[in-house]
Protein backbone atom coordinates (compact mmCIF):
# COMPACT_ATOMS: atom_id res chain seq x y z
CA UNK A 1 -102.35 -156.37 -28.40
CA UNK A 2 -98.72 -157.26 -28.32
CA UNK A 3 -97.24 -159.29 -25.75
CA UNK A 4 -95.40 -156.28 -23.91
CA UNK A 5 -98.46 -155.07 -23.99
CA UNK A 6 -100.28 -157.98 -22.32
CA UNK A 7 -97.27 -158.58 -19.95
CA UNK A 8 -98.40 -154.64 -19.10
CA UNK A 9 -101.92 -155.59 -18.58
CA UNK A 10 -100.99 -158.61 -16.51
CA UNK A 11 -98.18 -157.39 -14.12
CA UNK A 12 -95.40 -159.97 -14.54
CA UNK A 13 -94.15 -162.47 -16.63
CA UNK A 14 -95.42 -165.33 -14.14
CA UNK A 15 -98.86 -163.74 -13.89
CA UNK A 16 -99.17 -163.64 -17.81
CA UNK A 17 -98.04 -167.83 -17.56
CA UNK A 18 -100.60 -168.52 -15.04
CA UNK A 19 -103.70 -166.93 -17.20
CA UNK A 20 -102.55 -168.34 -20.35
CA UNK A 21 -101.69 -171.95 -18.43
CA UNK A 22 -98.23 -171.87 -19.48
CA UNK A 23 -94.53 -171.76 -18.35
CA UNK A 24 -92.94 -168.79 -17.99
CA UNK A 25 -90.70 -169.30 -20.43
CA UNK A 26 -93.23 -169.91 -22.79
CA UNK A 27 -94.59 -165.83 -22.44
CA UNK A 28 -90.59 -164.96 -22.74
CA UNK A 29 -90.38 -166.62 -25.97
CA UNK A 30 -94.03 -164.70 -27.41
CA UNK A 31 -92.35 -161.44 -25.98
CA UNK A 32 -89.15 -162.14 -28.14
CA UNK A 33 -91.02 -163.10 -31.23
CA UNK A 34 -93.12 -159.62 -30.46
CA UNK A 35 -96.28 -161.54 -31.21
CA UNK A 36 -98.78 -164.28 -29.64
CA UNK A 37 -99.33 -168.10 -31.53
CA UNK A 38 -102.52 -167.92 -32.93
CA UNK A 39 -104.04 -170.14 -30.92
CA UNK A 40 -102.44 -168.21 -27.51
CA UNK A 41 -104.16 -165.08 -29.63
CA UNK A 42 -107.36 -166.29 -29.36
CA UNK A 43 -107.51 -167.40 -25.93
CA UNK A 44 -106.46 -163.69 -24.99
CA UNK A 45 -109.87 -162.32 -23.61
CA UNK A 46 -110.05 -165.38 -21.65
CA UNK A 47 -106.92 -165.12 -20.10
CA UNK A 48 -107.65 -161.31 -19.32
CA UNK A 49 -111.16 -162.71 -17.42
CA UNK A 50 -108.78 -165.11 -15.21
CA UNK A 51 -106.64 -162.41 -14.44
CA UNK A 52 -109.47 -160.20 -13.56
CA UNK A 53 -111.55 -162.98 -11.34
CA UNK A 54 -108.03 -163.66 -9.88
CA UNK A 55 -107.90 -160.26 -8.61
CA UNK A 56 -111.67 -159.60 -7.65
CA UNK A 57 -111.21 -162.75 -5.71
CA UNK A 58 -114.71 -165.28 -5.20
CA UNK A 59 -117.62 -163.76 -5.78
CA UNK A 60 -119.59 -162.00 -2.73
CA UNK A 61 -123.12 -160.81 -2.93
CA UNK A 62 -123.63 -156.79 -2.40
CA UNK A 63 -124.09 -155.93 1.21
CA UNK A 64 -127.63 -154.83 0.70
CA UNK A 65 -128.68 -158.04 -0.84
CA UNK A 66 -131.98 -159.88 0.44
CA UNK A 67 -130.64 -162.40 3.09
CA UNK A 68 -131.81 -165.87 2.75
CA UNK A 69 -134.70 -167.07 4.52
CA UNK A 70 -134.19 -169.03 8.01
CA UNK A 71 -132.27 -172.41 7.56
CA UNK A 72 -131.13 -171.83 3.77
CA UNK A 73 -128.09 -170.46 2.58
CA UNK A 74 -125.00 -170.53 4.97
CA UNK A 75 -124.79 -173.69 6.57
């Protein structure tokens, strides 16, 4: 995957910089050189995870989950 491509995947430049913990500038600079550092390369599926949990939001059990039993769980 290039970094068009990831910016693509992403959304935006600032997006990108926020799962990769960098500066914006920083993804600018991978998108000019038309390829990732290698160690920005290898930290790609973990960015794309962020990204995704970022978007799914905090997890949330299914609807028809078994509730907890009376005074555990929620407080």
């Amino acid at each position: 995957m290039t970094p068009d491509e990831a910016m693509q995947f992403f959304g935006s430049q600032n997006k990108m910089a926020w799962a990769f913990g960098v500066t914006p500038p920083a993804v600018l600079r991978w998108r000019r050189s038309g390829k990732f550092p290698a160690r920005r390369e290898y930290e790609l599926p973990v960015a794309i995870e962020r990204h995704k949990t970022r978007l799914e939001g905090p997890y949330k059990p299914p609807e028809d989950a078994i509730p907890a039993p009376e005074g555990q769980g929620e407080a």
